[in-house]
N, C-alpha and C. Protein backbone atom coordinates (compact mmCIF):
# COMPACT_ATOMS: atom_id res chain seq x y z
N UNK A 1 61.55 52.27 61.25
CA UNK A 1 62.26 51.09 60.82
C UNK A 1 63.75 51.38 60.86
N UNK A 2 64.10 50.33 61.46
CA UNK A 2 65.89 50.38 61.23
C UNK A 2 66.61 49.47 60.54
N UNK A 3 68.06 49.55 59.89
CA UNK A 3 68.37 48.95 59.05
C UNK A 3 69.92 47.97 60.06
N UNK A 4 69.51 46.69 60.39
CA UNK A 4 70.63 46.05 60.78
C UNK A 4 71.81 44.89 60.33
N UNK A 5 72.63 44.89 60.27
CA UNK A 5 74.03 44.38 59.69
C UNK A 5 74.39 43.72 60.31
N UNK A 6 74.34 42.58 60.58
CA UNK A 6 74.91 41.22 61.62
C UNK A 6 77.02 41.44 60.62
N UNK A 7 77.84 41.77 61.10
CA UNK A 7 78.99 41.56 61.21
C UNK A 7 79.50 40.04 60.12
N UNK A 8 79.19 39.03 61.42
CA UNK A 8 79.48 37.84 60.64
C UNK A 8 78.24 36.77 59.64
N UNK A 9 77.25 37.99 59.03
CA UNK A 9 76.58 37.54 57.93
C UNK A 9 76.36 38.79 57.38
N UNK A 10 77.07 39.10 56.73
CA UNK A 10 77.15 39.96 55.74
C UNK A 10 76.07 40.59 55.34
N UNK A 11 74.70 40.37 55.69
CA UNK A 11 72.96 40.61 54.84
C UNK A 11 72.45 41.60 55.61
N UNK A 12 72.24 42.50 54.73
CA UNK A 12 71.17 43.73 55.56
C UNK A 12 70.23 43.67 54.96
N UNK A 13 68.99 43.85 56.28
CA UNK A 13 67.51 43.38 55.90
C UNK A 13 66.75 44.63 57.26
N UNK A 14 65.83 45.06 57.17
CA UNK A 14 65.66 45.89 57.92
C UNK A 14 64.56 44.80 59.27
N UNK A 15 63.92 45.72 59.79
CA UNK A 15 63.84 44.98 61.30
C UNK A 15 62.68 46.17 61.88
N UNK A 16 61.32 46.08 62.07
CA UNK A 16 60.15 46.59 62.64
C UNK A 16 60.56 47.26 63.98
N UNK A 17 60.37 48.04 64.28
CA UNK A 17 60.81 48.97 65.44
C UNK A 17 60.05 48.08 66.64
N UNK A 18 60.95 48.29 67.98
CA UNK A 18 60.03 47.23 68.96
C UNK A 18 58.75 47.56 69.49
N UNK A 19 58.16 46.37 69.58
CA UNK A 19 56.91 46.90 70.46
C UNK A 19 57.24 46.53 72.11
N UNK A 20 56.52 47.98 72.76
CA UNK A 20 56.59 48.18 74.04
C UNK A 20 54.76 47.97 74.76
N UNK A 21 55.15 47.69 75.63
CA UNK A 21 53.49 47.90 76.36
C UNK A 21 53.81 48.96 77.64
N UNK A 22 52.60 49.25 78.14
CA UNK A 22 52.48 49.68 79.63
C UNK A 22 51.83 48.78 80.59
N UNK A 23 51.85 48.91 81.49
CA UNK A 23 51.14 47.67 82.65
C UNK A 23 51.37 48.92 84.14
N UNK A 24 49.94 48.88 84.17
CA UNK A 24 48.92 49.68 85.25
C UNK A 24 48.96 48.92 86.51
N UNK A 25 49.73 49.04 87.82
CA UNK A 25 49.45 48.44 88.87
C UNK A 25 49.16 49.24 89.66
N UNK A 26 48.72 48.65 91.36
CA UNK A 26 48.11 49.01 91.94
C UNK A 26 48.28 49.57 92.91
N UNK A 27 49.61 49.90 92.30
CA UNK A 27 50.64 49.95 93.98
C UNK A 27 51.43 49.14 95.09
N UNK A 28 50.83 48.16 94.54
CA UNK A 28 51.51 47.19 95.60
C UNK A 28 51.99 45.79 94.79
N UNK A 29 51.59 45.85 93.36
CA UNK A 29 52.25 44.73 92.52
C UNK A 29 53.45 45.18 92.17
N UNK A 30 54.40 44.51 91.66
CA UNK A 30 55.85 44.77 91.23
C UNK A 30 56.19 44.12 89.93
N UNK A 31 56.58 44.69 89.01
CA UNK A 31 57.07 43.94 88.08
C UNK A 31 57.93 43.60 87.96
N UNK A 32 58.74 42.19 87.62
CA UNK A 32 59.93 41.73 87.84
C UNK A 32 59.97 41.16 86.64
N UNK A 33 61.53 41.75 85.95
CA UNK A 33 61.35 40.86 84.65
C UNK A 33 62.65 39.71 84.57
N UNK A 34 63.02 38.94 84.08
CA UNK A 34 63.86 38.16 83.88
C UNK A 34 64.42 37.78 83.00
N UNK A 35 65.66 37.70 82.57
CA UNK A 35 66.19 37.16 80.79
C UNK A 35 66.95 36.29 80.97
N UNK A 36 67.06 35.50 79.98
CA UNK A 36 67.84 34.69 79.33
C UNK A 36 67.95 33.60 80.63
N UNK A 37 67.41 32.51 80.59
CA UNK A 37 67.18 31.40 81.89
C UNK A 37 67.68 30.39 81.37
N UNK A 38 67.70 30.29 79.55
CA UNK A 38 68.43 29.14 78.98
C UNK A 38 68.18 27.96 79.62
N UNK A 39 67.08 27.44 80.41
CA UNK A 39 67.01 25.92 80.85
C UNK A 39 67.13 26.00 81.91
N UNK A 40 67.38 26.84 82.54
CA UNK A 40 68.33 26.65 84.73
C UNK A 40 67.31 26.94 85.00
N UNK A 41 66.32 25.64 85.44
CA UNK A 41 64.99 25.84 86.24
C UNK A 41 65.31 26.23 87.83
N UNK A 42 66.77 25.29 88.39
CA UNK A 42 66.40 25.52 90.06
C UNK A 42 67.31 27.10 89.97
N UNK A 43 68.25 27.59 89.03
CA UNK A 43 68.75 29.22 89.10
C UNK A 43 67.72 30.00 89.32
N UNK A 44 66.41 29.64 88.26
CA UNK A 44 65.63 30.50 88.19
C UNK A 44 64.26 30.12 89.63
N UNK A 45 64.18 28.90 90.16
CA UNK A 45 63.41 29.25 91.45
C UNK A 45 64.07 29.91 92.08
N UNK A 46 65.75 29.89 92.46
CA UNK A 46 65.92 30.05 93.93
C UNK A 46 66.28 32.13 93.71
N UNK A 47 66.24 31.97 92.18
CA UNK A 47 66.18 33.66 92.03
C UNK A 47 64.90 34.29 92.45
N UNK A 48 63.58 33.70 92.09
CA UNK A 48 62.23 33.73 92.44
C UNK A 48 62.22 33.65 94.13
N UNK A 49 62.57 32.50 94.49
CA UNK A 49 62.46 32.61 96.10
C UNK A 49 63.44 33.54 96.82
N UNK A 50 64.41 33.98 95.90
CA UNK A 50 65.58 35.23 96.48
C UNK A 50 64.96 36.75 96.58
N UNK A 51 64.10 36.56 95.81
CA UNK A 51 63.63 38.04 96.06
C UNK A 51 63.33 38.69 97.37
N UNK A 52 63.16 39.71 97.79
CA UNK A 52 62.59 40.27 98.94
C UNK A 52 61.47 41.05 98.74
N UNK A 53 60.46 41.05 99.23
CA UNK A 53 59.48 39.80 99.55
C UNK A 53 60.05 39.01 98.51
N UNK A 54 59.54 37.43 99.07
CA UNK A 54 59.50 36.49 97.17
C UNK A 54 58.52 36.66 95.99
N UNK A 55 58.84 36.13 95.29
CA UNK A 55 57.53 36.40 94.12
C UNK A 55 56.45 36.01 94.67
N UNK A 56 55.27 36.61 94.16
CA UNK A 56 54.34 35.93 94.96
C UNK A 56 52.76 36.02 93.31
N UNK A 57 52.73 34.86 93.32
CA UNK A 57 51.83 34.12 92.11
C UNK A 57 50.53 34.97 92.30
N UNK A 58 49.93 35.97 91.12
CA UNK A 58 48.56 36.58 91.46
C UNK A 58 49.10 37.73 91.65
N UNK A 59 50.38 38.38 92.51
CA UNK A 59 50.25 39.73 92.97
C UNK A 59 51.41 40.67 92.52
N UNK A 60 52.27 39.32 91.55
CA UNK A 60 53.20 40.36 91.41
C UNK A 60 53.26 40.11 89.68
N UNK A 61 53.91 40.89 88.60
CA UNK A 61 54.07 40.46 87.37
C UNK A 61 55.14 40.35 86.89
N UNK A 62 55.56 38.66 86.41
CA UNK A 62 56.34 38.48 86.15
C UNK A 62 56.74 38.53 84.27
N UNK A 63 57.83 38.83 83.70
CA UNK A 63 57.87 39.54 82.31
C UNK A 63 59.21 38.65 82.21
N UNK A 64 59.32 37.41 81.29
CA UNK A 64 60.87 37.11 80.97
C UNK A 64 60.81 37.33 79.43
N UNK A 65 62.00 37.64 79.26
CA UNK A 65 62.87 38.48 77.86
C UNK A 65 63.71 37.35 77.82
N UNK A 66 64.46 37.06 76.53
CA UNK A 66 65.84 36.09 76.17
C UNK A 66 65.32 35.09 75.89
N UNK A 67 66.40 33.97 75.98
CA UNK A 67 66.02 32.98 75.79
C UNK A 67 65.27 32.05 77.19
N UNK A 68 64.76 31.35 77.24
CA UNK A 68 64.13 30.30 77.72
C UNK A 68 64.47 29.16 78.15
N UNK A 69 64.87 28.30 77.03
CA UNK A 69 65.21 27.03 77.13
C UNK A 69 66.63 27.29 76.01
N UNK A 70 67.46 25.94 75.85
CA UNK A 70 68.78 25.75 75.73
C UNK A 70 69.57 25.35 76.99
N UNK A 71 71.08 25.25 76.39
CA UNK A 71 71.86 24.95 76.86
C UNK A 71 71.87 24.46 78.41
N UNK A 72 70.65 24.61 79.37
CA UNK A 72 70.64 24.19 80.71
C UNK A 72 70.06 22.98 80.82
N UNK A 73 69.94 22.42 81.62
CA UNK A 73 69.33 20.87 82.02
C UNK A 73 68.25 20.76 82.26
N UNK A 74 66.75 21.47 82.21
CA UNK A 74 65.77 21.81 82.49
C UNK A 74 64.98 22.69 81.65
N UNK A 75 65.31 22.39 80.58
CA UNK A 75 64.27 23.20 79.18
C UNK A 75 62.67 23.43 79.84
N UNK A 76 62.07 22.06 79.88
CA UNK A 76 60.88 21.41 79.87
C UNK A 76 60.19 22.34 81.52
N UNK A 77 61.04 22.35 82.39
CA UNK A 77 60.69 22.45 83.65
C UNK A 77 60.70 24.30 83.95
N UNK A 78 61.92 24.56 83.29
CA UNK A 78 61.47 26.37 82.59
C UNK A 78 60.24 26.86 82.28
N UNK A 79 59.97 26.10 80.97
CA UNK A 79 58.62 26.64 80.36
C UNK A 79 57.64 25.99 81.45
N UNK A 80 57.45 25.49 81.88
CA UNK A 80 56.08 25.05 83.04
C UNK A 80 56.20 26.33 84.10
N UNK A 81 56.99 26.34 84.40
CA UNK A 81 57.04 27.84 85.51
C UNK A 81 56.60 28.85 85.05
N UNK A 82 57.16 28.90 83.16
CA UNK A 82 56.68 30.37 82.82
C UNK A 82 54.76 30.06 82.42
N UNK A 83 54.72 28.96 82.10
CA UNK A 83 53.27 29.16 81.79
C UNK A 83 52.51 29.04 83.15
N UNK A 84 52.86 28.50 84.27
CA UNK A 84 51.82 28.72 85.24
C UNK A 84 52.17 30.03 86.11
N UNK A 85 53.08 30.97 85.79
CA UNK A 85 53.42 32.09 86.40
C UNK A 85 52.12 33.14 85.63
């Protein structure tokens, strides 16, 4: 356990150490992770279709961290990508 101090709120409260996983592939899957998309659904296809190879649904694993939705124009259309990914 660690003990953290946010600056501009004065309150220390401690905070569960993170949990990590492992993920077993096969050699030929890739894990690609992604953060903070905040809403930018077409940022986040044409980052998906930017890849080399592109992502590819079934063979590769995709892992997003951050936020999600906010501040972009496409909250709704974010989370549909991440749940059928």
């Amino acid at each position: 356990m660690c003990i953290y101090t946010n600056i501009h709120h004065p309150v220390t409260y401690s905070m569960q150490p993170p949990i990590h996983r492992s993920l077993k592939t096969n050699g030929k899957r890739r894990v690609i992770v992604v953060g903070d998309v905040h809403g930018c659904l077409d940022e986040l296809k044409a980052l998906l279709l930017g890849l080399s190879p592109p992502y590819e649904q079934g063979n590769d694993v995709l892992i997003f961290v951050g936020d999600l939705v906010g501040k972009g124009p496409d909250s709704c259309g974010v989370v549909s990508v991440v749940i059928i990914s």
